[in-house]
C-alpha atoms as a PDB file:
ATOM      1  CA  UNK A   1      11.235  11.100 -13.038  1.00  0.00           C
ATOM      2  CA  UNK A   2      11.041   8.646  -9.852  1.00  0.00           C
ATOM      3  CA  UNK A   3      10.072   5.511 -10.023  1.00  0.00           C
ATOM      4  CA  UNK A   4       7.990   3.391  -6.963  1.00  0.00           C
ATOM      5  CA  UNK A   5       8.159   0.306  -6.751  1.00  0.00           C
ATOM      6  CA  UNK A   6       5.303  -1.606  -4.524  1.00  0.00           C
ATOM      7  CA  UNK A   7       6.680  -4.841  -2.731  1.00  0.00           C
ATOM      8  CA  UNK A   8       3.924  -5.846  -0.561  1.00  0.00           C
ATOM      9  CA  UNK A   9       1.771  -5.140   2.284  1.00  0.00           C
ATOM     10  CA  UNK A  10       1.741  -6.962   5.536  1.00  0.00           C
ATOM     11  CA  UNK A  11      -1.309  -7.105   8.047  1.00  0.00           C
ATOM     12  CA  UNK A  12      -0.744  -7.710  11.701  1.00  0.00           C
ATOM     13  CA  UNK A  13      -4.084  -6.655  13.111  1.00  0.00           C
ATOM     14  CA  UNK A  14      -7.079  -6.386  11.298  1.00  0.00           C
ATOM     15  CA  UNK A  15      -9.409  -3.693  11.791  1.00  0.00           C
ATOM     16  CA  UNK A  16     -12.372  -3.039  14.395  1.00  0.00           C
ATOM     17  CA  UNK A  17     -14.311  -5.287  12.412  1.00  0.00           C
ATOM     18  CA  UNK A  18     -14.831  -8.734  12.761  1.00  0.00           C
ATOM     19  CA  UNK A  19     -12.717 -11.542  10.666  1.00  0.00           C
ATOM     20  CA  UNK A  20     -10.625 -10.652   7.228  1.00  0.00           C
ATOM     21  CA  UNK A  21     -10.246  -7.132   6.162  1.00  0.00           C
ATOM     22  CA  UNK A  22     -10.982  -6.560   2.282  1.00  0.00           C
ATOM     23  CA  UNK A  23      -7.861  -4.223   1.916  1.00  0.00           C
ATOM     24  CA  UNK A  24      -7.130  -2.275  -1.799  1.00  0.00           C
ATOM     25  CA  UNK A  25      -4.155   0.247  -2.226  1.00  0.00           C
ATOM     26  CA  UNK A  26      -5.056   2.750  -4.783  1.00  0.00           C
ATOM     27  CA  UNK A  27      -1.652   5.054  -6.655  1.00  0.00           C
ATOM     28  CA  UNK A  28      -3.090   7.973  -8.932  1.00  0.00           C
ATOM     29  CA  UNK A  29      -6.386   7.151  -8.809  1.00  0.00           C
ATOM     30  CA  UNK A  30      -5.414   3.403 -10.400  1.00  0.00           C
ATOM     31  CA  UNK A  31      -6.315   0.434  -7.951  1.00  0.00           C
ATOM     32  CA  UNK A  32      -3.038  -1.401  -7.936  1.00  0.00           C
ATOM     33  CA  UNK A  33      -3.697  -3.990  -4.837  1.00  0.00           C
ATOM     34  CA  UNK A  34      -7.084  -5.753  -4.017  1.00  0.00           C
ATOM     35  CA  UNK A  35      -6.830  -8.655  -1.440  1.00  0.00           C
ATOM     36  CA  UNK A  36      -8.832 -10.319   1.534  1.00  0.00           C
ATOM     37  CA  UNK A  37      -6.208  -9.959   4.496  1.00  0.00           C
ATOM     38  CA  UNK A  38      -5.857 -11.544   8.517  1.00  0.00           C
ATOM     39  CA  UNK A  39      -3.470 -10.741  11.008  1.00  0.00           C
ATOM     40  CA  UNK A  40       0.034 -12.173   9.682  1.00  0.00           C
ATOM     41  CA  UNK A  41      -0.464 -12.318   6.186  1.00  0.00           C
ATOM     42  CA  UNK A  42       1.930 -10.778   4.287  1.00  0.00           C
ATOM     43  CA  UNK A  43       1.254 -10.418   0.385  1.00  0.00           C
ATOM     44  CA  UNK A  44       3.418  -9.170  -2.708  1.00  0.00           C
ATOM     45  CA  UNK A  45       1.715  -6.555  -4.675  1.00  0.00           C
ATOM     46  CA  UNK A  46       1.699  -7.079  -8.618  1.00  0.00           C
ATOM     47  CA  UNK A  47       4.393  -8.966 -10.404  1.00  0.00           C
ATOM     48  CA  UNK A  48       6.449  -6.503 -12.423  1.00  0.00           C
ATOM     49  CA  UNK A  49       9.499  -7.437 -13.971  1.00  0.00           C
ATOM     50  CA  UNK A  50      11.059  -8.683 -11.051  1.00  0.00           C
ATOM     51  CA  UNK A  51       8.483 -10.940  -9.904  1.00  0.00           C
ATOM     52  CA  UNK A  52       6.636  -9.755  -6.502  1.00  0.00           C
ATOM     53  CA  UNK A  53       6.674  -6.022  -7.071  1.00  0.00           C
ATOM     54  CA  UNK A  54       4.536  -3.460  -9.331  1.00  0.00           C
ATOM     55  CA  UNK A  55       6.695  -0.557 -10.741  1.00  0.00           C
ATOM     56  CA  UNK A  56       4.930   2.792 -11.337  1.00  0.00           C
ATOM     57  CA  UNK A  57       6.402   5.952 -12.398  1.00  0.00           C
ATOM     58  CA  UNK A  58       5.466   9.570 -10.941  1.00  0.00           C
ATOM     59  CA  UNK A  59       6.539  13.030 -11.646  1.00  0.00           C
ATOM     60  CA  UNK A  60       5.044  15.203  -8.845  1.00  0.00           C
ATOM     61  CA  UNK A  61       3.707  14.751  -5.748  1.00  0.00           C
ATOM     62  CA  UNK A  62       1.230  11.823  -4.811  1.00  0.00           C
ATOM     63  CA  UNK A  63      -0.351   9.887  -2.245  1.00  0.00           C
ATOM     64  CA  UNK A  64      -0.875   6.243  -1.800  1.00  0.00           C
ATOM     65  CA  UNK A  65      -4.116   5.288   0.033  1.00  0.00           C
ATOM     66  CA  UNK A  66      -4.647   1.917   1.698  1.00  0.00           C
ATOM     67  CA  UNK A  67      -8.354   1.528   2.615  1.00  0.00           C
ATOM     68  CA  UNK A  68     -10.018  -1.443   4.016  1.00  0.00           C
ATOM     69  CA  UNK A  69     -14.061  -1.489   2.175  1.00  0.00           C
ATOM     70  CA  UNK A  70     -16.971  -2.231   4.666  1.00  0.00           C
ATOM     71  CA  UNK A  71     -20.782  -2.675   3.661  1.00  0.00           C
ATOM     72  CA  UNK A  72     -21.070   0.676   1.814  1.00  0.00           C
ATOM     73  CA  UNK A  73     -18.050   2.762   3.067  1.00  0.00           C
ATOM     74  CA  UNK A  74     -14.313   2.917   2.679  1.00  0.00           C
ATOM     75  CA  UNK A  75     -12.249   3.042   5.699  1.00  0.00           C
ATOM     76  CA  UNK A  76      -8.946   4.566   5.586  1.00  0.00           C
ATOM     77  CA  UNK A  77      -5.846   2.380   6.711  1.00  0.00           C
ATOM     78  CA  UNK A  78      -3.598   4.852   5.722  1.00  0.00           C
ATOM     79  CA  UNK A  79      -1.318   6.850   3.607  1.00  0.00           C
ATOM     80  CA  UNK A  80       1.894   7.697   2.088  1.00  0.00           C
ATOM     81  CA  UNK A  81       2.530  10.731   0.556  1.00  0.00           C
ATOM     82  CA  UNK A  82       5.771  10.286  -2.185  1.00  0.00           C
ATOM     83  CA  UNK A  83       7.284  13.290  -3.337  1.00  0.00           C
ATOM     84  CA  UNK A  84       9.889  13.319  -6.135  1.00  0.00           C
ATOM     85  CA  UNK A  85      13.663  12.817  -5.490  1.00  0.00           C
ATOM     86  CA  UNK A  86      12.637  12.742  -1.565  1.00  0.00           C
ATOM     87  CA  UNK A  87      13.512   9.554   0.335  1.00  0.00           C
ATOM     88  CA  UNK A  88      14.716   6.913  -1.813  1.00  0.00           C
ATOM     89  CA  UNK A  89      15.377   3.377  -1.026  1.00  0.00           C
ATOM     90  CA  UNK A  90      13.457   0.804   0.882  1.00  0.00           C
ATOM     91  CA  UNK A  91      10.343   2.107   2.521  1.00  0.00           C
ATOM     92  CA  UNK A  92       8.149   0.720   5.534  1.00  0.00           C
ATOM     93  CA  UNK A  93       5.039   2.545   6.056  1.00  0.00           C
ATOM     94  CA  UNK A  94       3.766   1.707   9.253  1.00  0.00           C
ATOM     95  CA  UNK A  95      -0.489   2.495   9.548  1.00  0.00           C
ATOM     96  CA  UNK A  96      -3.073   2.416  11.943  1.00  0.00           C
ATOM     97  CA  UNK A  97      -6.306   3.271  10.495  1.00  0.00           C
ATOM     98  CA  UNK A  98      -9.608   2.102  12.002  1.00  0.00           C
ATOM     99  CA  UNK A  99      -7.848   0.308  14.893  1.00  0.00           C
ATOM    100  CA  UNK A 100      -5.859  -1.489  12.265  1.00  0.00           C
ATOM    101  CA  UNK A 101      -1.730  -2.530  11.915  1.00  0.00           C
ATOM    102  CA  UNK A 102      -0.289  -2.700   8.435  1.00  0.00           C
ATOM    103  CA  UNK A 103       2.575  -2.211   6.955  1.00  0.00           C
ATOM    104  CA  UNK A 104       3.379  -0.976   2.954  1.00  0.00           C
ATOM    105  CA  UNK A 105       6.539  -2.178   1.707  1.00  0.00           C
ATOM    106  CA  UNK A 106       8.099  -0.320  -1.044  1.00  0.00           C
ATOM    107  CA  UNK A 107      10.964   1.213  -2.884  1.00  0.00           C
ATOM    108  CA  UNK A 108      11.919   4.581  -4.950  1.00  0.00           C
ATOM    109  CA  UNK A 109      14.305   5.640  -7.236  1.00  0.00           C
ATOM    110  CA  UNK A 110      15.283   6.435 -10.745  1.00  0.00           C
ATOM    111  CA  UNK A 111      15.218   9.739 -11.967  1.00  0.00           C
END
């Protein structure tokens, strides 16, 4: 089985709304990344054993979701779909949700 391991998550424009964006990343259902974010931040997700990265393990297909959370409502930023023994390596996943810029930095492989 894969392994993913979550670096970090940078922000270079903030969504519609006005000032920070309150951002969470959410694997299997687990939230795994809560943070207040501007443009140009860049944050590590979770300290795992190497310190700055959160190391989950998956066996079929899933989807990360990236969501920004507004008065009532969850606005999608994005998403990555992982599939096992597909792309392995280091990962940039550029999204625009909601007039947004981030990018999810991350890394598979094991098996």
């Amino acid at each position: 089985m894969p392994d993913v391991f979550f670096r970090s998550l940078k922000c270079h424009e903030t969504t519609g709304g006005a000032g920070s964006d309150q951002v969470r990343v959410y694997f299997k259902g687990e939230l795994i990344f809560l943070s207040s974010m501007k443009g140009g931040r860049h944050r590590s997700i979770g300290a795992g054993p190497e310190e700055g990265q959160l190391k989950r393990r998956f066996d079929g297909p899933e989807t990360v979701w990236v969501k920004e959370i507004d008065d009532g409502s969850d606005d999608i930023i994005g998403t990555v779909d992982l599939i096992p023994f597909g792309a392995t390596g280091e990962q940039a996943a550029p999204m625009y949700g909601d007039g947004s810029h981030y990018v999810l930095y991350y890394a598979v492989g094991g098996a």
